[in-house]
N, C-alpha and C. Protein backbone atom coordinates (compact mmCIF):
# COMPACT_ATOMS: atom_id res chain seq x y z
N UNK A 1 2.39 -8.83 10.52
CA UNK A 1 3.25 -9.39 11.54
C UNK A 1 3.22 -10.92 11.50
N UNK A 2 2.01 -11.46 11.34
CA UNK A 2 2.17 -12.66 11.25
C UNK A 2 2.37 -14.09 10.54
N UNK A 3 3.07 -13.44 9.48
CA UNK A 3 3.72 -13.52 7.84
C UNK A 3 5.26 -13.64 8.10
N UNK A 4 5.75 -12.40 8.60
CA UNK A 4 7.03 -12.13 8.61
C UNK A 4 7.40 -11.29 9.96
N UNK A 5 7.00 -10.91 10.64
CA UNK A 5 7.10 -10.67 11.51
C UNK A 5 7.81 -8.90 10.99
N UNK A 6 7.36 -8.50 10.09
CA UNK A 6 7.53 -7.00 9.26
C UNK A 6 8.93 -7.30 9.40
N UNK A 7 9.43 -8.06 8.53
CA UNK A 7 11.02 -8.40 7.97
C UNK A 7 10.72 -8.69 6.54
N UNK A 8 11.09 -7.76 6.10
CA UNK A 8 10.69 -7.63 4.58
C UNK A 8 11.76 -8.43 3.68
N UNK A 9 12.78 -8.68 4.21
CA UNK A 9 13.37 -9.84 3.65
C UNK A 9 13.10 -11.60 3.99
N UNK A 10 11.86 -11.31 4.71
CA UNK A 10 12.09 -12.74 5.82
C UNK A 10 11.84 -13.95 4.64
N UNK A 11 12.36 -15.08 4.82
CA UNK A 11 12.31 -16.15 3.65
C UNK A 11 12.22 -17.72 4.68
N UNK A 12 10.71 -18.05 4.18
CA UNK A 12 10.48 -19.68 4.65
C UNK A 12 10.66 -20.29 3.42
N UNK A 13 11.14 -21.23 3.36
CA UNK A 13 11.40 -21.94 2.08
C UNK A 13 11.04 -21.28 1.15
N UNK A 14 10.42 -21.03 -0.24
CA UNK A 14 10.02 -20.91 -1.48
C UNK A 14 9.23 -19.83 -1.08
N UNK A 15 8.73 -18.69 0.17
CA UNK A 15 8.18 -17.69 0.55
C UNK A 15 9.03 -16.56 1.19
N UNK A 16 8.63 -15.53 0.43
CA UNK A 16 9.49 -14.61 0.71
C UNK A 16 8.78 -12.81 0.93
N UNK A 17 9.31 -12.23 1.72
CA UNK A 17 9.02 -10.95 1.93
C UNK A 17 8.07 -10.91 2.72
N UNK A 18 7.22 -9.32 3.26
CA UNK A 18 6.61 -9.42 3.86
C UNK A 18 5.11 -10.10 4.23
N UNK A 19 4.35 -10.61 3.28
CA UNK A 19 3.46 -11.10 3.13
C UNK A 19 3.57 -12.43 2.63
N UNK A 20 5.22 -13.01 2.65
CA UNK A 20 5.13 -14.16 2.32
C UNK A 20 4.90 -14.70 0.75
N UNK A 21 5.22 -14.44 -0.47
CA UNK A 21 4.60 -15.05 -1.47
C UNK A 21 5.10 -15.61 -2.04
N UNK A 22 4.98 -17.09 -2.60
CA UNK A 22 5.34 -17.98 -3.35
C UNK A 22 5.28 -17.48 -4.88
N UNK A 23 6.67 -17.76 -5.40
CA UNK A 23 6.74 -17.39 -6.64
C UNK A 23 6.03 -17.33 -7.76
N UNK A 24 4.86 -18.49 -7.95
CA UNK A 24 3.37 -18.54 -8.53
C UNK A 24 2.69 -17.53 -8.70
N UNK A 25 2.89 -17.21 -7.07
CA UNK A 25 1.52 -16.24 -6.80
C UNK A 25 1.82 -14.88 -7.16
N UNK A 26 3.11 -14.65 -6.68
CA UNK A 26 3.57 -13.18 -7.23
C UNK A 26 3.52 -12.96 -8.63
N UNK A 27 4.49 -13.67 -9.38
CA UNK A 27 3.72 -13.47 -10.64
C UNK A 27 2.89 -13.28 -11.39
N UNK A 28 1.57 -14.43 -10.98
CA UNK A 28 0.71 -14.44 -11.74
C UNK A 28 -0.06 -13.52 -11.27
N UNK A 29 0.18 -12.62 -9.99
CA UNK A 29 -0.07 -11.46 -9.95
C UNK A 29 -0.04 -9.71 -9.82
N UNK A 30 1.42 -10.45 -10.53
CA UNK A 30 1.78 -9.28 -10.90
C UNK A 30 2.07 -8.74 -11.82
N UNK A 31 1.91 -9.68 -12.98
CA UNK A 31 1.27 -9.75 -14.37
C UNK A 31 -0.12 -9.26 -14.15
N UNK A 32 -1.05 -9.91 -13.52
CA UNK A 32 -2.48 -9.52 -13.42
C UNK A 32 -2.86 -7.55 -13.53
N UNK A 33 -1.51 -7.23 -12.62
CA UNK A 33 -1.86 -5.91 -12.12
C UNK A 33 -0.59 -4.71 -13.23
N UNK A 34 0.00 -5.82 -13.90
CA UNK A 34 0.53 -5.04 -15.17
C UNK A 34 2.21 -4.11 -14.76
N UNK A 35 2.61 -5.10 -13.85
CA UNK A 35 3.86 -4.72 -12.99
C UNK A 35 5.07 -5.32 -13.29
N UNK A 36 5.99 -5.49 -13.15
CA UNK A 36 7.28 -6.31 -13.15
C UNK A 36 7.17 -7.48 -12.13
N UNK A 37 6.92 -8.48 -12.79
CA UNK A 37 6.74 -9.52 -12.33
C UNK A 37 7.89 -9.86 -11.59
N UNK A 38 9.56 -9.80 -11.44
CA UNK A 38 10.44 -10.24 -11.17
C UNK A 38 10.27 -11.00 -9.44
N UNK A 39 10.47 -12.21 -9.15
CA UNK A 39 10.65 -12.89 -8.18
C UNK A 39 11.97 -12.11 -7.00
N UNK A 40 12.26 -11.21 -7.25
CA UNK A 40 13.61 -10.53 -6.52
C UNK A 40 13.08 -9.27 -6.02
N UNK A 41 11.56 -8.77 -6.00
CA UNK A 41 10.85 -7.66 -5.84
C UNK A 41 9.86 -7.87 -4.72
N UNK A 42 9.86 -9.67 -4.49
CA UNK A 42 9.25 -9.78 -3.02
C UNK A 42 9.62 -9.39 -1.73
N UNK A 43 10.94 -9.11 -1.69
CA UNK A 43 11.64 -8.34 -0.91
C UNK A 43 11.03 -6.80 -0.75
N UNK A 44 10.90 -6.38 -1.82
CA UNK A 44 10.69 -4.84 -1.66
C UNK A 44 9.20 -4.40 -1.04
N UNK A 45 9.11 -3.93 0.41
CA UNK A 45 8.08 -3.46 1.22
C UNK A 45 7.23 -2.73 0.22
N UNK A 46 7.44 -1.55 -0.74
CA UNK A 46 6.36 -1.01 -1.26
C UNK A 46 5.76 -2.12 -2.15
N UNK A 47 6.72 -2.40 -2.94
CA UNK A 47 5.69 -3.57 -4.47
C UNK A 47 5.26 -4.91 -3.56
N UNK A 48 5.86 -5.41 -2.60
CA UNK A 48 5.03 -6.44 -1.59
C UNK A 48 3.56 -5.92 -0.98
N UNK A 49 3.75 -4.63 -0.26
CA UNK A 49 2.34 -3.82 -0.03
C UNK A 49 1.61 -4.00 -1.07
N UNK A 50 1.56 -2.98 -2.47
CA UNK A 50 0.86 -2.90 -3.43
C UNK A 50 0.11 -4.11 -4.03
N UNK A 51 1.00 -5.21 -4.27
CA UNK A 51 0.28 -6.57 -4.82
C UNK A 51 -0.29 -7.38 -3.33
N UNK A 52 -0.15 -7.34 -2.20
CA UNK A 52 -1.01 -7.71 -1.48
C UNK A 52 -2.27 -6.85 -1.69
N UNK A 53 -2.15 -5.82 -1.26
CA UNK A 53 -3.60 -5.16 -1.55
C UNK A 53 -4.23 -5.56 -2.39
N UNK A 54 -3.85 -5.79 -4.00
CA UNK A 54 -4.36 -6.13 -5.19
C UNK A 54 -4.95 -7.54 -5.16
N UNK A 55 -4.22 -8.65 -4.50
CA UNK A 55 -4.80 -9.36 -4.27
C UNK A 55 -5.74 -9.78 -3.63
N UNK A 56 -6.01 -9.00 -2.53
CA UNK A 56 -6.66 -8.92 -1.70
C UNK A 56 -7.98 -8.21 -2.53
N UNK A 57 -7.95 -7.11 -2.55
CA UNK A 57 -8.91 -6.57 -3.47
C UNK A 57 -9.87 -7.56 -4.61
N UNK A 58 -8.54 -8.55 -4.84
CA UNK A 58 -9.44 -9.47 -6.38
C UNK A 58 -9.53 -11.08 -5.47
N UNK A 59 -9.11 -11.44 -4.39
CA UNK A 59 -9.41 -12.47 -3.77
C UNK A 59 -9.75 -12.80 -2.43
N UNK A 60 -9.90 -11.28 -1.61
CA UNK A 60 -9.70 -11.91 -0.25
C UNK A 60 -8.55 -12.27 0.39
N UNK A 61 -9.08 -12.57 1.58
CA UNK A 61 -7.89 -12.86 2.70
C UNK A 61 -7.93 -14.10 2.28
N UNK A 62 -7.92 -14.97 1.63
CA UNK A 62 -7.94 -16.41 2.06
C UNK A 62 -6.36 -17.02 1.75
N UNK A 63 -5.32 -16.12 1.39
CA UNK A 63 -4.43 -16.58 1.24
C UNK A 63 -3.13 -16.40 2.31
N UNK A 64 -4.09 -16.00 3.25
CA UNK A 64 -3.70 -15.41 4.63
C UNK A 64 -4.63 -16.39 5.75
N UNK A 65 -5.03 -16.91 5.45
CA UNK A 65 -5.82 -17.69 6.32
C UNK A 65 -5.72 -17.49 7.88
N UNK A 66 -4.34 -18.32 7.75
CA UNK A 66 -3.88 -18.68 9.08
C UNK A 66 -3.39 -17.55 9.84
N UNK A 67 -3.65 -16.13 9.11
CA UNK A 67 -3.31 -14.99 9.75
C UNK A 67 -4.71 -14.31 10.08
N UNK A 68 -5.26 -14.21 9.54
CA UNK A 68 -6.77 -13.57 9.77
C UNK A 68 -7.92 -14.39 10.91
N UNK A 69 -8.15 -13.05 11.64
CA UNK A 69 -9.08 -13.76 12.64
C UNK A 69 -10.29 -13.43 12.62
């Protein structure tokens, strides 16, 4: 919710979908996890779920900071 307010299209500048991810980050982790990297898939609620988890799994919340209490 406090990303996007579960608007899976939602877009702040250069961040997009539900968890918010900058084009960098999606990629380079979604290469990591052996997926279709495409920048047009941050939109999509399941592959946004899946690579948050993954990231999460290999880094923590810290890229959520300002969401985690």
């Amino acid at each position: 919710k406090c990303e996007s307010g579960f608007k899976p299209s939602a877009t702040n500048g250069k961040y997009v979908g539900l968890f918010q991810f900058a084009p960098s980050t999606w990629v380079t982790n979604r290469k990591a996890m052996g997926a279709d990297p495409s920048e047009s898939l941050r939109a999509n609620p399941e592959e946004a779920i899946k690579t948050a988890a993954f990231k999460i799994a290999r880094d923590g919340t810290s890229a959520w900071a300002s969401c985690v209490r």
